[in-house]
Protein backbone atom coordinates (compact mmCIF):
# COMPACT_ATOMS: atom_id res chain seq x y z
CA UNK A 1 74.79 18.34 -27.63
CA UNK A 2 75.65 20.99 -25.27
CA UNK A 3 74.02 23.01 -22.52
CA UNK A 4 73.80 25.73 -24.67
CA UNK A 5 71.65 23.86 -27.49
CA UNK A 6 68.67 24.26 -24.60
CA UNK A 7 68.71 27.71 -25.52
CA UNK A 8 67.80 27.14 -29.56
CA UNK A 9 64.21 26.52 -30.91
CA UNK A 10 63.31 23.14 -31.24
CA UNK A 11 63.20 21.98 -34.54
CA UNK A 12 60.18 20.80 -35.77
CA UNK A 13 60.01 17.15 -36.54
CA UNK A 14 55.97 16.81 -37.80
CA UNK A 15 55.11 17.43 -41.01
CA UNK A 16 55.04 20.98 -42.25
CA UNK A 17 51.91 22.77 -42.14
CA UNK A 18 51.13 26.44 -42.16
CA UNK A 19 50.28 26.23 -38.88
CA UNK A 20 50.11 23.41 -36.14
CA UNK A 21 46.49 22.33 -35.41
CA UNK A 22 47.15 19.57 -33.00
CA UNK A 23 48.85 19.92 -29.71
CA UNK A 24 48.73 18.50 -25.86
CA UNK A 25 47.49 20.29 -22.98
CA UNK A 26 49.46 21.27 -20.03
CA UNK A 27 48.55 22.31 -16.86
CA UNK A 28 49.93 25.28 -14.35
CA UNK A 29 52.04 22.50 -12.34
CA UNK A 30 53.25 21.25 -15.63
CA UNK A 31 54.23 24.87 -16.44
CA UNK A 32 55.59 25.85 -13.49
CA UNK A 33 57.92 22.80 -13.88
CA UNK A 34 58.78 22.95 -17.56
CA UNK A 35 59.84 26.99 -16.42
CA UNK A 36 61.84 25.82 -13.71
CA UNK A 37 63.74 23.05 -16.09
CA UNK A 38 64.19 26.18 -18.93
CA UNK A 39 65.42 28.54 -16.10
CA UNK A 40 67.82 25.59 -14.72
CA UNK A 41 69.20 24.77 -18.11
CA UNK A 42 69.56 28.56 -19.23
CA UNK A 43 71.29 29.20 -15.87
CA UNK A 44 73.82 26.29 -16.21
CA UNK A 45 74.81 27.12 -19.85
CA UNK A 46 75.19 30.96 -18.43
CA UNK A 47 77.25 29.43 -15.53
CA UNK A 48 79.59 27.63 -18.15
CA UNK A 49 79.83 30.89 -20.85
CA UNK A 50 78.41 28.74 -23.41
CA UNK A 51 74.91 30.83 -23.17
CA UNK A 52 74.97 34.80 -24.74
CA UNK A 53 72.37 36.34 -22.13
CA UNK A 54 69.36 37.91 -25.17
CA UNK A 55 68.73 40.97 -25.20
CA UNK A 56 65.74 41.30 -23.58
CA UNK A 57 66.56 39.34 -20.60
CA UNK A 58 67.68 35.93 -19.49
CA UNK A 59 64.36 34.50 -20.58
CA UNK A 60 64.31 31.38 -23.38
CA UNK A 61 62.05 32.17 -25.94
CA UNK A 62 59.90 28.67 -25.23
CA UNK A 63 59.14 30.09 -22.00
CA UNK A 64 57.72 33.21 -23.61
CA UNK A 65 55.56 31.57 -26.12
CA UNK A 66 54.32 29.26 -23.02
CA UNK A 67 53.49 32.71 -21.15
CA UNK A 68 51.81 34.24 -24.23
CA UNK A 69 49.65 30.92 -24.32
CA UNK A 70 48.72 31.79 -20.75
CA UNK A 71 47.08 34.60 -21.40
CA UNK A 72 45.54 33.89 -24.52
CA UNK A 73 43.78 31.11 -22.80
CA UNK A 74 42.22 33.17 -20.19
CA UNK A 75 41.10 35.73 -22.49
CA UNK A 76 39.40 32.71 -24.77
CA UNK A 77 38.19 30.63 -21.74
CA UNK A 78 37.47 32.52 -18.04
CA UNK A 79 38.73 29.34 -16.28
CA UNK A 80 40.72 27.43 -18.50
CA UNK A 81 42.14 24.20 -17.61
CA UNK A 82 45.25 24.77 -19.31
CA UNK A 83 47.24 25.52 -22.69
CA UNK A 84 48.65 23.70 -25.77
CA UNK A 85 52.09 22.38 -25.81
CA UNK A 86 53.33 20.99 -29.70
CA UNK A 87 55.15 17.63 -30.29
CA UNK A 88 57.85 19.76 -31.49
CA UNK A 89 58.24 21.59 -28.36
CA UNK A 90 58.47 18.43 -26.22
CA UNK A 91 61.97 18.08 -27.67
CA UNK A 92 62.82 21.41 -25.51
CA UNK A 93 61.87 20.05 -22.37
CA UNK A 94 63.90 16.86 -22.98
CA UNK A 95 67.02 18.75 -23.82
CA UNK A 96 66.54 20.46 -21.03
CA UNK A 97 66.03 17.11 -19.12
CA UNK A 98 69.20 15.74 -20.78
CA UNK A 99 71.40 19.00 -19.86
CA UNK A 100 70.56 18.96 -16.56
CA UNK A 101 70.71 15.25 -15.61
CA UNK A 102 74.26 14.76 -17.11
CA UNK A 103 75.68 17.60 -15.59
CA UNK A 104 77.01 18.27 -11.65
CA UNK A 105 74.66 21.28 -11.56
CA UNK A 106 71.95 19.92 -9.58
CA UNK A 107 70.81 18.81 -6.86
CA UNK A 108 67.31 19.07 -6.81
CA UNK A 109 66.89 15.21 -8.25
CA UNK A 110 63.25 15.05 -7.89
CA UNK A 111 62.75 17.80 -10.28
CA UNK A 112 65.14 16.31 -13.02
CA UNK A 113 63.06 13.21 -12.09
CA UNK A 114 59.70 14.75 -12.65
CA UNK A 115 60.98 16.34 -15.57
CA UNK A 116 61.54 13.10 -16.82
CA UNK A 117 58.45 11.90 -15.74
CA UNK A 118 56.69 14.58 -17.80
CA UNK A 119 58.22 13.54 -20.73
CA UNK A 120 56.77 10.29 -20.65
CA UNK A 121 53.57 11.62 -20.06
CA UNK A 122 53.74 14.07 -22.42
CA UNK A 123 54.36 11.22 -25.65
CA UNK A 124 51.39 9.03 -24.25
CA UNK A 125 49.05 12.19 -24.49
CA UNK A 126 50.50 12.89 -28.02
CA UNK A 127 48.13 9.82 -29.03
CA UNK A 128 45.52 12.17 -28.01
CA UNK A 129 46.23 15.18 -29.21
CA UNK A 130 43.58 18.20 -29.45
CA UNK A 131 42.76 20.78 -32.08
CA UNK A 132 43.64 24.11 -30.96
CA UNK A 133 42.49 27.52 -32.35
CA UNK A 134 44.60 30.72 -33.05
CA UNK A 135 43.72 33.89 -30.90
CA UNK A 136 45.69 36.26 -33.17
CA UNK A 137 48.78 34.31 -33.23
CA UNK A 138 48.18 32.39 -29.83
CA UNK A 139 46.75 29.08 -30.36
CA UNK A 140 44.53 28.08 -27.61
CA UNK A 141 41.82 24.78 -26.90
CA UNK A 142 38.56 26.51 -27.57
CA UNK A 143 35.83 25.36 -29.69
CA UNK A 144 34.34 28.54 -31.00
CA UNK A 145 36.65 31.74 -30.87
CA UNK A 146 34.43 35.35 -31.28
């Protein structure tokens, strides 16, 4: 698996459903690290030509959806203590993980470390996974949506 697979939707390895209901939370730090891996990754596979840059800029879609999530969580919740992050997507971060810990790239360790460190975390909280609402097509935690 190359660099360049970072780039590609995870695929989903629950069971189908017409739309997830169960997810982790993550928290600002969390995102601002998972953004940092995605940007890391997307910048290596660039680096290499094995990344097309999209056409609306050199941002991975995850990231995106992650951002949407943001601010669909503080229009549901005025202070809320962060957004939902599906066992599916997990497998983006550790790609991203993988890429950049087996490559020269580098040398910020203790990122790739915390990165890895995250991951861990991230399957333990899986056993205690929340039910999230849709705000349009957003999902956020919230118990009772308007």
């Amino acid at each position: 698996m190359g660099l360049f697979d970072l780039l590609r939707p995870a695929q989903k390895t629950t069971t189908a459903t017409p739309r997830d209901t169960l997810a982790v939370e993550i928290t600002a730090d969390e995102l601002a690290l998972i953004e940092w891996l995605a940007y890391a990754g997307y910048n290596q596979a660039n680096h290499h030509g094995l990344a097309e840059r999209p056409a609306d800029g050199p941002v991975p879609a995850f990231v995106k959806a992650l951002r949407m999530r943001v601010g669909a969580a503080m229009a549901a919740d005025d202070n809320p203590a962060g957004i939902p992050l599906f066992e599916h997507e997990i497998e983006s971060i550790e790609r991203a993980v993988r890429a950049l810990d087996a490559s020269y790239y580098t040398r910020q360790h203790q990122e790739v470390q915390a990165g890895v460190d995250l991951i861990r975390q991230l399957h333990v909280r899986l056993g205690y996974a929340q039910a999230v609402r849709y705000l349009g097509d957003v999902p956020v935690f919230r118990d009772a949506l308007p």
